[in-house]
Each structure stands twice: as structure tokens, then as C-alpha cells.
Protein backbone atom coordinates (compact mmCIF):
# COMPACT_ATOMS: atom_id res chain seq x y z
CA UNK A 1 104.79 121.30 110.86
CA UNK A 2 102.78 118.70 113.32
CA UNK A 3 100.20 119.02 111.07
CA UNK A 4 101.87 118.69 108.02
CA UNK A 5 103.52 115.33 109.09
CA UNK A 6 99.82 114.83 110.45
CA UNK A 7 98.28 114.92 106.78
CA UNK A 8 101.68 113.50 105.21
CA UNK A 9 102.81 110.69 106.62
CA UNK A 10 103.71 109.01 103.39
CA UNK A 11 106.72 111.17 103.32
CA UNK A 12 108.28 109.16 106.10
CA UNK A 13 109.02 106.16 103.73
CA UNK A 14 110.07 108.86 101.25
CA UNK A 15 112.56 110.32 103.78
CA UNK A 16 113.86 107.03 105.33
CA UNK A 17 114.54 106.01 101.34
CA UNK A 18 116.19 108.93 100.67
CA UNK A 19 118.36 108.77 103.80
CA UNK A 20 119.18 105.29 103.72
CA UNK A 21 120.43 105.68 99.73
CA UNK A 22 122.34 108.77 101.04
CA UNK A 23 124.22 106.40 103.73
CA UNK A 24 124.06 103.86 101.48
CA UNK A 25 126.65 105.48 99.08
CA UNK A 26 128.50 107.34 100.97
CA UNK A 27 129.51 103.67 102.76
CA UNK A 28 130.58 102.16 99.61
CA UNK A 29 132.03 105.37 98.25
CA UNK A 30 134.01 105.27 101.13
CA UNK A 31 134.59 102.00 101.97
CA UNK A 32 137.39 99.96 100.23
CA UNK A 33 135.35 96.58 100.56
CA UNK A 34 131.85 95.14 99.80
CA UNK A 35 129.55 96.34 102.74
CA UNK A 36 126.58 94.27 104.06
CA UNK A 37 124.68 92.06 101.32
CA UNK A 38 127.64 92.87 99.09
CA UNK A 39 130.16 91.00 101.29
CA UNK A 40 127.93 88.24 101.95
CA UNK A 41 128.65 84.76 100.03
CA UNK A 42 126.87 83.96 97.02
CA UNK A 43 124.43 81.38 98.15
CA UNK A 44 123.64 83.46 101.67
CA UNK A 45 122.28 86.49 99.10
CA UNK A 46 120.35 84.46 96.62
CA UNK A 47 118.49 83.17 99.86
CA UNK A 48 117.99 86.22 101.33
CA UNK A 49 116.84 87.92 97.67
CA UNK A 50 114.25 84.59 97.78
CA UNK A 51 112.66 85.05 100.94
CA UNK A 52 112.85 88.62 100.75
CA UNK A 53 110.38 88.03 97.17
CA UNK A 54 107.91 85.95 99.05
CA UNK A 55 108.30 88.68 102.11
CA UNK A 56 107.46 91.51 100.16
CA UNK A 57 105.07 90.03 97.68
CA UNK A 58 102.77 88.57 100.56
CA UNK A 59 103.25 92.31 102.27
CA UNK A 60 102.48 94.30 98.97
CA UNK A 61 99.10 91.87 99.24
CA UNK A 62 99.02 93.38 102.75
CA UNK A 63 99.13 96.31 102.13
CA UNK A 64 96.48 96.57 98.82
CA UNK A 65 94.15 94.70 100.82
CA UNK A 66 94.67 97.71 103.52
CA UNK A 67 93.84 100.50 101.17
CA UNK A 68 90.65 98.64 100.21
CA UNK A 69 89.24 98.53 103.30
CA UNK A 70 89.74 101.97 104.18
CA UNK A 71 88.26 102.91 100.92
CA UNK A 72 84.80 101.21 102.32
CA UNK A 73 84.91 102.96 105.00
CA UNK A 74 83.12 105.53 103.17
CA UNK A 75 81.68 108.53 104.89
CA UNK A 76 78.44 107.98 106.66
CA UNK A 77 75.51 110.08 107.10
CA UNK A 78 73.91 111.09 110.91
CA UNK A 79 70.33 110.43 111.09
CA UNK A 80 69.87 114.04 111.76
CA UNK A 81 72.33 115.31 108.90
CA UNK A 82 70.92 116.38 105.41
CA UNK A 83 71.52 114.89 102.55
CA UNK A 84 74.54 117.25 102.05
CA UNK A 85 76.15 116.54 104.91
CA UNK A 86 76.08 119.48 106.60
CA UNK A 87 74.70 119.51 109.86
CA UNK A 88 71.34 121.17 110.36
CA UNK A 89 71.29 124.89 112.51
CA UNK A 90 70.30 122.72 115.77
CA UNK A 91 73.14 120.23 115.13
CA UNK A 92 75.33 119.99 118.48
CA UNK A 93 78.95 118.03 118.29
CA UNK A 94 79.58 116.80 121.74
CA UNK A 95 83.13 117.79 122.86
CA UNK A 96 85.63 115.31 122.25
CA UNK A 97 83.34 113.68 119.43
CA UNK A 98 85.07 113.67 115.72
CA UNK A 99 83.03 114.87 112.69
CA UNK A 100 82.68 111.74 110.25
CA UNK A 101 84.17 114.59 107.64
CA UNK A 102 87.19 114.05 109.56
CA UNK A 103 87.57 110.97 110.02
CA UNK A 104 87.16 110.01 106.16
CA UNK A 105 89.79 112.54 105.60
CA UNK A 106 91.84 110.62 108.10
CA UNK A 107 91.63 107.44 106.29
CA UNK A 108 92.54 109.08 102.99
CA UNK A 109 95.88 110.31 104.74
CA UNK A 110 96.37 106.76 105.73
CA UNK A 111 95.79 105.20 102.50
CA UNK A 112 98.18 107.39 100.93
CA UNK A 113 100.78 106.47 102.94
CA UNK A 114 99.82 102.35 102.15
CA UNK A 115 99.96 103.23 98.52
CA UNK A 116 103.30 105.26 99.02
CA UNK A 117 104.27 101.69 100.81
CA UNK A 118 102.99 99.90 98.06
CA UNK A 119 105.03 101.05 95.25
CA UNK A 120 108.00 100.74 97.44
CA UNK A 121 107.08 97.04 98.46
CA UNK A 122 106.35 96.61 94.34
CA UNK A 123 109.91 98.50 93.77
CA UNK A 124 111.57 95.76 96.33
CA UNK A 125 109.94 92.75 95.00
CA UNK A 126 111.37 94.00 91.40
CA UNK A 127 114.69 94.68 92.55
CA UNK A 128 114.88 91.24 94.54
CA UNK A 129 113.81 89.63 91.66
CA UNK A 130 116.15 90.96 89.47
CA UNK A 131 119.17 90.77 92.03
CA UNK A 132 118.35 86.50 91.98
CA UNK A 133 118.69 86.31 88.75
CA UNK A 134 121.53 89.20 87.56
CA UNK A 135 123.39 88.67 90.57
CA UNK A 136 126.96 87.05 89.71
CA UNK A 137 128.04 84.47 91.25
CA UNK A 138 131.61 86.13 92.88
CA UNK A 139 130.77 89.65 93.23
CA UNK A 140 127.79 91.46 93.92
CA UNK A 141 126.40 94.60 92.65
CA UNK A 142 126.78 97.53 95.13
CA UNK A 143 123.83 99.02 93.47
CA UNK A 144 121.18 96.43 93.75
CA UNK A 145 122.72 96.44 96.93
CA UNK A 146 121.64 99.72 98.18
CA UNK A 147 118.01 99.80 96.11
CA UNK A 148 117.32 96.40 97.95
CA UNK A 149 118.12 97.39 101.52
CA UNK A 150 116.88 101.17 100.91
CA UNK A 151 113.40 100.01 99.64
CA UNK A 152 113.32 97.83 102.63
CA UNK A 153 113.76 100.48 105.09
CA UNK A 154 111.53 102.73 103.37
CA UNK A 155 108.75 99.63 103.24
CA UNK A 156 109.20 98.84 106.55
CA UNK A 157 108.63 102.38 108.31
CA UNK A 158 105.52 102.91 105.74
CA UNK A 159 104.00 99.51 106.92
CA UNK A 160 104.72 100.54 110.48
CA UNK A 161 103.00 104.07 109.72
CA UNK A 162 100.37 102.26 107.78
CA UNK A 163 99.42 99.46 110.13
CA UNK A 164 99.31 102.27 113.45
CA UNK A 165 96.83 104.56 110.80
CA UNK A 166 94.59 101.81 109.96
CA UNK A 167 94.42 100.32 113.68
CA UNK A 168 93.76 104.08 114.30
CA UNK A 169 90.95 104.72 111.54
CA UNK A 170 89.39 100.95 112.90
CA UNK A 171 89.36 102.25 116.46
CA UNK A 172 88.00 105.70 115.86
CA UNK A 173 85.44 104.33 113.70
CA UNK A 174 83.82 102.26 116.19
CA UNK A 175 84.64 104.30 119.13
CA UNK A 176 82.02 106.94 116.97
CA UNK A 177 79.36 103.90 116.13
């Protein structure tokens, strides 16, 4: 399973999503009253949908940028590697000392997880938008509601799983320069 989570951890957005929806409607199911950003006054939500537009379209930049620096940090080859990459039949790995294989592979895990962050930084600015402007001005919709503070969550815990891989992938790749 450690490894799993290991080469996954883009479902960790995906899970927090799904478990903050979950919540999410069970609360208003249950609840006889607007809950959170529903119960808030009109002109306290169509701030918070505008800053959270700017917030998540600067992070969405963020988090692109992210991905395409981790996809330059493409593979490199050992002086004494062949042009293959496979190391030649005197080839020694010092203990402790990650194959660059590895490490490239790492990145790739990370940079899934950015672009799983991504779409759901691209899903929030959407829904944001579209809360400012379909938003009434008594009531608010329990649905936008939920997608807003659900893609939040789930944008939030990828960037935090993001920005600990790529500090990770930065640190590993000069620790083996």
C-alpha cells in the first residue's frame, strides 16, 4: 500500500474531493439552514468568490509552471553509462546513491499529482467564476456551495503534496550532482 500511495499521490486530492463532497451533502441534507458560504451575506460571498478567482488563477499558474520544470529535468546520462542507459558490467551504485532511472520516475509521480491539482485549481476558478456571476442576490446555491469549498480542499492538499514532491525532486537532484 506504502508504495502505492508512494507512486499515487494524486489520489490524495481525489480522496479529500470525494470526502469533502460526501460531508458536504450530508450537512445540507441534514441541516435545516444554509451552512458555511451559503449562510454568509451576499456581498461577503461575491468577495470571497473574487479573491478566491485571482487565488486560484495565480496558483493554477503555479502549479503549470511546476510541471514544466520537472519535465526538464530530463534524465541524465553518467559519464560511464552507455548510450542506453544501462550501466556497463563494472558499473558500481554506491549504497545510499539513487539511480537517475529513479529519480525521473519520481518526478513523473510528482507531476501527476500537479496536473491532478491543476484541473482541480482550473475546476475552482470555473466554479468561482460562475458562482460571481449566477449567484442570487438573497439565497445562495448549496451546490456551488459544496463544488467551491470541495475543489478547494482537494487543491489545497494537491499543492501541499505537489510543492513537498518538487522541493523533494530539487533536493535529490542536486544532492546526486
Amino acid at each position: 500500500m506504502k508504495d502505492f500511495l508512494d507512486r499515487n499521490m494524486w489520489v490524495f486530492p481525489v480522496i479529500t474531493f470525494v470526502a469533502s463532497e460526501a460531508i458536504l451533502i450530508i450537512w445540507v441534507l441534514i441541516s435545516d439552514a444554509p451552512i458555511l458560504l451559503s449562510a454568509a451575506r451576499p456581498e461577503i460571498r461575491q468577495q470571497f468568490y473574487s479573491s478566491l478567482t485571482g487565488t486560484s488563477s495565480s496558483l493554477l499558474g503555479f502549479s503549470v509552471a511546476s510541471v514544466a520544470i520537472l519535465a526538464a529535468f530530463a534524465p541524465r546520462k553518467k559519464s560511464d553509462e552507455p548510450a542506453g542507459g544501462y550501466p556497463q558490467a563494472g558499473y558500481v551504485r554506491l549504497e545510499g546513491q539513487i539511480s537517475e532511472a529513479d529519480l525521473a520516475n519520481a518526478r513523473g509521480y510528482v507531476a501527476v499529482t500537479l496536473l491532478v491539482t491543476s484541473f482541480f485549481l482550473l475546476l475552482l476558478l470555473i466554479i468561482a467564476t460562475l458562482a460571481l456571476s449566477l449567484q442570487p442576490k438573497h439565497n445562495a446555491n448549496a451546490a456551488l456551495t459544496s463544488l467551491t469549498l470541495g475543489t478547494a480542499m482537494a487543491s489545497l492538499v494537491g499543492l501541499v503534496f505537489g510543492v513537498l514532491g518538487l522541493a523533494l525532486a530539487v533536493i535529490e537532484r542536486a544532492r546526486n550532482s
